[in-house]
PDB file of N, CA and C in Angstrom:
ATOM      1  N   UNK A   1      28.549  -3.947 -96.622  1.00  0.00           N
ATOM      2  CA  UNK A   1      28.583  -5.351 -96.992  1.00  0.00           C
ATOM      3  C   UNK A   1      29.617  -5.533 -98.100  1.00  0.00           C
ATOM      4  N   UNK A   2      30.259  -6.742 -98.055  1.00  0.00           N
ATOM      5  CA  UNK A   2      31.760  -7.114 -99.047  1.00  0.00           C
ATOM      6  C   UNK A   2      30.738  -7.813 -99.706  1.00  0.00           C
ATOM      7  N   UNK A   3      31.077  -7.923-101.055  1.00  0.00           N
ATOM      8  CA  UNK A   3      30.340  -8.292-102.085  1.00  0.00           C
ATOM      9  C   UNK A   3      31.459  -9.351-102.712  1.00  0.00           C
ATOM     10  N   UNK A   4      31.036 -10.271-103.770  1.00  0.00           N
ATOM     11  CA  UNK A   4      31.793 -11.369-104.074  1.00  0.00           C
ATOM     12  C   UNK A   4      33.078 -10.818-104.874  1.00  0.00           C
ATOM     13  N   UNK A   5      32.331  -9.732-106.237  1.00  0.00           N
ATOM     14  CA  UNK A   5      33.659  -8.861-107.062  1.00  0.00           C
ATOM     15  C   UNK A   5      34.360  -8.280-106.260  1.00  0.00           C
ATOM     16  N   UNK A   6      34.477  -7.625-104.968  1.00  0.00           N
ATOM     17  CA  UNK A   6      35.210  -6.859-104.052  1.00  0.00           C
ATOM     18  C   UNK A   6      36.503  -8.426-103.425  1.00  0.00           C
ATOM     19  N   UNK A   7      36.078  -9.035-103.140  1.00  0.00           N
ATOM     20  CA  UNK A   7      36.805 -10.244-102.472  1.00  0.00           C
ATOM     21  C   UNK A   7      37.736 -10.596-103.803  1.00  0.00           C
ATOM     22  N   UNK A   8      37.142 -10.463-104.855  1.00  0.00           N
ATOM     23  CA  UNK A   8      37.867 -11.374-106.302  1.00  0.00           C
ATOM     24  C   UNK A   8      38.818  -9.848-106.315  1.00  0.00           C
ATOM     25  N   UNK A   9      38.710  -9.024-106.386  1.00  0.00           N
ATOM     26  CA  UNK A   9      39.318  -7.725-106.476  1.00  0.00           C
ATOM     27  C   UNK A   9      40.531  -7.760-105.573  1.00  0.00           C
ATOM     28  N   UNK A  10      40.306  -7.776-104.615  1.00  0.00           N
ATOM     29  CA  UNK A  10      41.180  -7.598-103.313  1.00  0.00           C
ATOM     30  C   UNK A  10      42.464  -8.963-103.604  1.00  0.00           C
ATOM     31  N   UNK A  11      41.931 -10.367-103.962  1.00  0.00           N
ATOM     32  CA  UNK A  11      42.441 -11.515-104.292  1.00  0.00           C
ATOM     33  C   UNK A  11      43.202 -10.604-105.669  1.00  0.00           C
ATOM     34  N   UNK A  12      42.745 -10.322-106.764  1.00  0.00           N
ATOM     35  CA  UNK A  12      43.416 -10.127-107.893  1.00  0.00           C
ATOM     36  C   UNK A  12      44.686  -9.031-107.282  1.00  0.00           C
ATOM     37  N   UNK A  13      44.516  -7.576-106.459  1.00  0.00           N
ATOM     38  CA  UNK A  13      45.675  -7.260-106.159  1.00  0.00           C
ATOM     39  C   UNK A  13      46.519  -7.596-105.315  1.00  0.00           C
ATOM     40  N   UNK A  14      46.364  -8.666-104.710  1.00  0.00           N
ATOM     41  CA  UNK A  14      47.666  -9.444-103.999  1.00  0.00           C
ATOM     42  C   UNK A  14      48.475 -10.157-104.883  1.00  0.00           C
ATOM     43  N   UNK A  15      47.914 -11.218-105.884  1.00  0.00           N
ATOM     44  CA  UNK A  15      48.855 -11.675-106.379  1.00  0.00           C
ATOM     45  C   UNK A  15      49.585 -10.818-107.528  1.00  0.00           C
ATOM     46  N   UNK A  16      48.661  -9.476-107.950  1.00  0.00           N
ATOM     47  CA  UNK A  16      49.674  -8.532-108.741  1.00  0.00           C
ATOM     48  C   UNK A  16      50.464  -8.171-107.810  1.00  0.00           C
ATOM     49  N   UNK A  17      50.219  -7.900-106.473  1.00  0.00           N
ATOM     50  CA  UNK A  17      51.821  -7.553-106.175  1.00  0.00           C
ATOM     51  C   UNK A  17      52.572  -7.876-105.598  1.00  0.00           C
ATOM     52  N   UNK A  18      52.543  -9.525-105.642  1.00  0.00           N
ATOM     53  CA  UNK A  18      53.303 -10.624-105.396  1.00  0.00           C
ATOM     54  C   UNK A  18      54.163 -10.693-106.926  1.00  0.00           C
ATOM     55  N   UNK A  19      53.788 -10.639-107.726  1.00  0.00           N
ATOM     56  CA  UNK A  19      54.058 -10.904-109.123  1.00  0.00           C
ATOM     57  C   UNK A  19      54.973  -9.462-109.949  1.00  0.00           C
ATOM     58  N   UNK A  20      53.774  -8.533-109.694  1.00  0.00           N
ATOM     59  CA  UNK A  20      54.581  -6.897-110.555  1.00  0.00           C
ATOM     60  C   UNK A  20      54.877  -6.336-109.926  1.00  0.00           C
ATOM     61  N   UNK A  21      54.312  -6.384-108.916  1.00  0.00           N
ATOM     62  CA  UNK A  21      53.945  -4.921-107.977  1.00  0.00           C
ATOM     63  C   UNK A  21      52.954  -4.049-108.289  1.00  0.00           C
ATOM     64  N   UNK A  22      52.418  -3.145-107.651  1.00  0.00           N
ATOM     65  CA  UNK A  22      51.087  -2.432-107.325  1.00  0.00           C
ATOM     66  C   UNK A  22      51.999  -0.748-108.210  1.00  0.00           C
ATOM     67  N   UNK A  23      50.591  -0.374-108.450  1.00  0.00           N
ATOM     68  CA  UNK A  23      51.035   1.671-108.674  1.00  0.00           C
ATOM     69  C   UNK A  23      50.478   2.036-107.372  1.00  0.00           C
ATOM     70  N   UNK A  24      50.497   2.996-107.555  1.00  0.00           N
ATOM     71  CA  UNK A  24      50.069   4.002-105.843  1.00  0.00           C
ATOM     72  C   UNK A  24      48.762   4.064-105.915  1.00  0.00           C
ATOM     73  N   UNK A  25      47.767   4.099-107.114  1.00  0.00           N
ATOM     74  CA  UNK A  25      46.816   4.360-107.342  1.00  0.00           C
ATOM     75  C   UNK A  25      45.760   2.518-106.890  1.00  0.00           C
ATOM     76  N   UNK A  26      46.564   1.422-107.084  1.00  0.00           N
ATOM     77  CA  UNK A  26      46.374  -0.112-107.180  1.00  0.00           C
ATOM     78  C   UNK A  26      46.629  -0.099-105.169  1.00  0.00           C
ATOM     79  N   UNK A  27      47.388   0.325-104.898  1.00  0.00           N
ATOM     80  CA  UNK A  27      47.863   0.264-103.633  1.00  0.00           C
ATOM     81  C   UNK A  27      46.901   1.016-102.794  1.00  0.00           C
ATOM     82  N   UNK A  28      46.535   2.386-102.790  1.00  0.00           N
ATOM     83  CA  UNK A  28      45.545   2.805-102.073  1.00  0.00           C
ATOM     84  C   UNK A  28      44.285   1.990-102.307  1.00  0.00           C
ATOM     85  N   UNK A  29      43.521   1.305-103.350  1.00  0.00           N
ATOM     86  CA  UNK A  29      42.794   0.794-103.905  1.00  0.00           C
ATOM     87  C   UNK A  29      42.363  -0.612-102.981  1.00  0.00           C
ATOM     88  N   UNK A  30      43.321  -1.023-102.956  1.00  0.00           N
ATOM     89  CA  UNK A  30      44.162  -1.957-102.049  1.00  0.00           C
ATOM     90  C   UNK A  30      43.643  -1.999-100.597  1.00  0.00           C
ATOM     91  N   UNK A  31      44.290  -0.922 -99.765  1.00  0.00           N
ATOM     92  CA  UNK A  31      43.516  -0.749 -98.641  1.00  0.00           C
ATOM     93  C   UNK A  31      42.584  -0.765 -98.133  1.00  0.00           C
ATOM     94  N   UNK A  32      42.110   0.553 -99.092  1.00  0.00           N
ATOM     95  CA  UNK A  32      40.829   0.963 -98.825  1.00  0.00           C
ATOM     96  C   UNK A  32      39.829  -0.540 -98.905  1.00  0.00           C
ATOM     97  N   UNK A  33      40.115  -1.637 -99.877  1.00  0.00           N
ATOM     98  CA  UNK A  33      39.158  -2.732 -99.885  1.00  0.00           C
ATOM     99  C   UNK A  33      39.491  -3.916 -98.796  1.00  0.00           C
ATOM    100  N   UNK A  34      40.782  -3.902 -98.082  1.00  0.00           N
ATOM    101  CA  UNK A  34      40.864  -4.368 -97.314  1.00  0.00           C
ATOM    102  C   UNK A  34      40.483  -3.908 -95.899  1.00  0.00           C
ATOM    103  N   UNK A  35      40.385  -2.404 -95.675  1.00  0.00           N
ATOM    104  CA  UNK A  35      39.559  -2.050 -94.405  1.00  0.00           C
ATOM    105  C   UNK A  35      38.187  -2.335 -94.537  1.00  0.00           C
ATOM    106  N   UNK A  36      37.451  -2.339 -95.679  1.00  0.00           N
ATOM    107  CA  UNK A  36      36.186  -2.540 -96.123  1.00  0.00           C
ATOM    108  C   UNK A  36      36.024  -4.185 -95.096  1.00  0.00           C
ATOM    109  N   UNK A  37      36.495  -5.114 -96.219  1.00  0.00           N
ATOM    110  CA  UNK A  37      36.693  -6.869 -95.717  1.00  0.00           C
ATOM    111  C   UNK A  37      36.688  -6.890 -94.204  1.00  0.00           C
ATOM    112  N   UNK A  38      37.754  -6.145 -93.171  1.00  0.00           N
ATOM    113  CA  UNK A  38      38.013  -6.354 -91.937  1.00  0.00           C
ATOM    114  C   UNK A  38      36.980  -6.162 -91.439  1.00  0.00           C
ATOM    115  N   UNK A  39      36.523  -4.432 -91.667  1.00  0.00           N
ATOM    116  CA  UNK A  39      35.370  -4.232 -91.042  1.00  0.00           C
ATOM    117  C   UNK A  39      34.203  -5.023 -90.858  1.00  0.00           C
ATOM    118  N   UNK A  40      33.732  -5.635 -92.436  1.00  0.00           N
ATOM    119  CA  UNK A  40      33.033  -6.682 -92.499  1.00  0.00           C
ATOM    120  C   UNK A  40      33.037  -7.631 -91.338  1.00  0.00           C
ATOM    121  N   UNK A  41      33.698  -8.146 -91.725  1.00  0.00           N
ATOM    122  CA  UNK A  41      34.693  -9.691 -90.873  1.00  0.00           C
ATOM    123  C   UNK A  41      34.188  -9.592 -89.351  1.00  0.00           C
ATOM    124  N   UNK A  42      34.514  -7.975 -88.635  1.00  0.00           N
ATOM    125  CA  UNK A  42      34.245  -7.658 -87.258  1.00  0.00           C
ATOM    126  C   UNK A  42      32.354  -7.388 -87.226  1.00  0.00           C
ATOM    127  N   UNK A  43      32.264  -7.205 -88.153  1.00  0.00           N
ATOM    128  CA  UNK A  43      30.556  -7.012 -87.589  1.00  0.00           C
ATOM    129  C   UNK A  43      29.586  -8.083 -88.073  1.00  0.00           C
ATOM    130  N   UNK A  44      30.539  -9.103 -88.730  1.00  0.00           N
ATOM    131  CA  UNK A  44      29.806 -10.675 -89.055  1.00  0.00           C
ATOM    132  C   UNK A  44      29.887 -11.521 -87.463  1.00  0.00           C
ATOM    133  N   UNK A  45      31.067 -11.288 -86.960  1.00  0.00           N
ATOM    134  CA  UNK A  45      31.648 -11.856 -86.066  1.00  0.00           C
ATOM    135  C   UNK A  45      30.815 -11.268 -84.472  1.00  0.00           C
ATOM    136  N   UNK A  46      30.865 -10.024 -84.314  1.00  0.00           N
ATOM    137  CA  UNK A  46      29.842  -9.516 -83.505  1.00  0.00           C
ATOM    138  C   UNK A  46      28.303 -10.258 -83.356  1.00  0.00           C
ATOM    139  N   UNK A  47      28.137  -9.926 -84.249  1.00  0.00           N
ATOM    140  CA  UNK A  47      26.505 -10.820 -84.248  1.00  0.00           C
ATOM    141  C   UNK A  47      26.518 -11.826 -83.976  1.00  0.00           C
ATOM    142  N   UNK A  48      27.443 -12.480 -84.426  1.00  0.00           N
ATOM    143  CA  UNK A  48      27.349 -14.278 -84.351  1.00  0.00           C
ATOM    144  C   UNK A  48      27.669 -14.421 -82.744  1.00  0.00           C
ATOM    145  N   UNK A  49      28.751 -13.740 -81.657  1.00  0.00           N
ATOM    146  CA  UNK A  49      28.735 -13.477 -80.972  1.00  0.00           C
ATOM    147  C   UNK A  49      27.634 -13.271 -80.090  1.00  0.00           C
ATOM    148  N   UNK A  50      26.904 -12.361 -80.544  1.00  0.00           N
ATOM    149  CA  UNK A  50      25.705 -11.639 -79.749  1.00  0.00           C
ATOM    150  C   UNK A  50      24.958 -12.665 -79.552  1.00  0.00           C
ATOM    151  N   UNK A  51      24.726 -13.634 -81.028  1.00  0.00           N
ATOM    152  CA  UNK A  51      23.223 -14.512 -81.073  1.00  0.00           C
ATOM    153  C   UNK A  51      23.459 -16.119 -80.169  1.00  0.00           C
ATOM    154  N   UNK A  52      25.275 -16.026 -79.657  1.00  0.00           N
ATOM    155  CA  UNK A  52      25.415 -17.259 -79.234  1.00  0.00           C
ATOM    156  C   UNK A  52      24.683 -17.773 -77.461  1.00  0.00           C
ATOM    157  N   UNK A  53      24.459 -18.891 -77.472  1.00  0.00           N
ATOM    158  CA  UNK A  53      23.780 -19.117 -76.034  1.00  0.00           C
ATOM    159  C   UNK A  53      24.556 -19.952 -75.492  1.00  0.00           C
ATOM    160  N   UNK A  54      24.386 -20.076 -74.623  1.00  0.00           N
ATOM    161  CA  UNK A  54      25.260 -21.260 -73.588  1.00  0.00           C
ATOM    162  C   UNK A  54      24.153 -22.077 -72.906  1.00  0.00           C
ATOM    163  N   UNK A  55      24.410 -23.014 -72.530  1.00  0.00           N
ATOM    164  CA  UNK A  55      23.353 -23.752 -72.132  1.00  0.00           C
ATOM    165  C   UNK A  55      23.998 -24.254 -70.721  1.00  0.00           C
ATOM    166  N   UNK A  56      23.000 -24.388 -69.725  1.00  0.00           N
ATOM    167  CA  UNK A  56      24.076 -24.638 -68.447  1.00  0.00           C
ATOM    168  C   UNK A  56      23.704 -25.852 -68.629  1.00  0.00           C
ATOM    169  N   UNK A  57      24.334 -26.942 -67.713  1.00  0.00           N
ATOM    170  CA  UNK A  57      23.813 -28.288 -66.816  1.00  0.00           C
ATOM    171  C   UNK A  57      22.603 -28.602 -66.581  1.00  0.00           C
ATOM    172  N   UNK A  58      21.996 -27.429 -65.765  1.00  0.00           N
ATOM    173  CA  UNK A  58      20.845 -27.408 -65.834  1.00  0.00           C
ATOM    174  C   UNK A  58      19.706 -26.727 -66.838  1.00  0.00           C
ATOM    175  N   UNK A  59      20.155 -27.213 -67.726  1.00  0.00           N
ATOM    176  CA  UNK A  59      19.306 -26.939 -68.803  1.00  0.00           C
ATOM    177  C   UNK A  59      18.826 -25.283 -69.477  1.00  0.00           C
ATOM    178  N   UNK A  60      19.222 -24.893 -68.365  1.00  0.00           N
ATOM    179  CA  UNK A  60      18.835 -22.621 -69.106  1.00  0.00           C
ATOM    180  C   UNK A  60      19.746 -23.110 -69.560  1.00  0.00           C
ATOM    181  N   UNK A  61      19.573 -21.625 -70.627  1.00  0.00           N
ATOM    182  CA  UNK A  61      20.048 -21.172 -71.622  1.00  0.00           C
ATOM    183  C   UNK A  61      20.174 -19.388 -71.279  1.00  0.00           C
ATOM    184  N   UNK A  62      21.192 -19.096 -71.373  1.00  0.00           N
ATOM    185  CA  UNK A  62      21.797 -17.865 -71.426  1.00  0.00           C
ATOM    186  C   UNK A  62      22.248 -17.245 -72.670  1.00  0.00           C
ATOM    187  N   UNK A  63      22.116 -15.992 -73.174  1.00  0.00           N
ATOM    188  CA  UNK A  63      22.656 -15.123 -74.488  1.00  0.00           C
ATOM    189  C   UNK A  63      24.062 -14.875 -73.740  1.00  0.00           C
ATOM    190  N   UNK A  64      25.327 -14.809 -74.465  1.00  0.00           N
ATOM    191  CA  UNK A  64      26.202 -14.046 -73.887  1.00  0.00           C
ATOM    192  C   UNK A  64      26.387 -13.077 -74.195  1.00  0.00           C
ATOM    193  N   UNK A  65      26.232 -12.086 -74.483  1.00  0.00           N
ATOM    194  CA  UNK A  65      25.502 -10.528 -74.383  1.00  0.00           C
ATOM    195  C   UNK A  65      25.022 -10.369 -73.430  1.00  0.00           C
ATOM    196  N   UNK A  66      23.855 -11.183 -72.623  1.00  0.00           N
ATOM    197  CA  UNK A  66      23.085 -11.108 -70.834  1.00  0.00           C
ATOM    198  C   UNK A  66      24.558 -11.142 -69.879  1.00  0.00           C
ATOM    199  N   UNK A  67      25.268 -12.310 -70.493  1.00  0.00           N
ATOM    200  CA  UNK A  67      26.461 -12.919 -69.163  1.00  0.00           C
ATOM    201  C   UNK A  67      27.534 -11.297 -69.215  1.00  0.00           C
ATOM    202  N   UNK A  68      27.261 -10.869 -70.423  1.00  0.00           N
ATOM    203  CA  UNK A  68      28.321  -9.856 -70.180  1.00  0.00           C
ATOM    204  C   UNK A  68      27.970  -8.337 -69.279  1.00  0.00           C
ATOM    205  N   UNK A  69      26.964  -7.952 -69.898  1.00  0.00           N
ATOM    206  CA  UNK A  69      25.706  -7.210 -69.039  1.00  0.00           C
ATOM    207  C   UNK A  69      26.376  -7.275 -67.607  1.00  0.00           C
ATOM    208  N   UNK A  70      25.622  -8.602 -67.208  1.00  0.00           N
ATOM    209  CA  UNK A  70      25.986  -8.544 -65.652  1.00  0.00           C
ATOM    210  C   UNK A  70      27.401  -8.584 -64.923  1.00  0.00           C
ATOM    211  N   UNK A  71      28.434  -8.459 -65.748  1.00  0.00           N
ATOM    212  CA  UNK A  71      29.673  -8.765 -65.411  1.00  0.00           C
ATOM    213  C   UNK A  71      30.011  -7.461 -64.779  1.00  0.00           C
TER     214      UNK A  71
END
């Protein structure tokens, strides 16, 4: 889980190295909290995915997770 100081973190070294530039040590630092965020991002996005339904015309309701199943 990305936490709020991790996001303010990640925000604070972009604009340092828009501005100074990064050390190697700021730069790996860097990454590593931005694979953190992505990862996040993909398994917020999954779920929300998973939990979505579709609703036909006729009124069912399908998970699309089921619609994919049967594909």
């Amino acid at each position: 889980m990305i936490t709020q100081a991790k996001i303010d973190r990640i925000n604070e070294l972009a604009r340092k190295s828009k501005n100074e530039g990064l050390n190697d040590a700021e730069k790996e630092e860097q990454q590593i909290l931005r694979k953190e965020y992505v990862e996040a991002y993909r398994q917020s996005l999954r779920t929300q995915l998973e939990n979505t339904v579709v609703v036909r015309p006729d009124g069912s309701r399908e998970r699309l997770s089921d619609m994919k199943k049967k594909k």
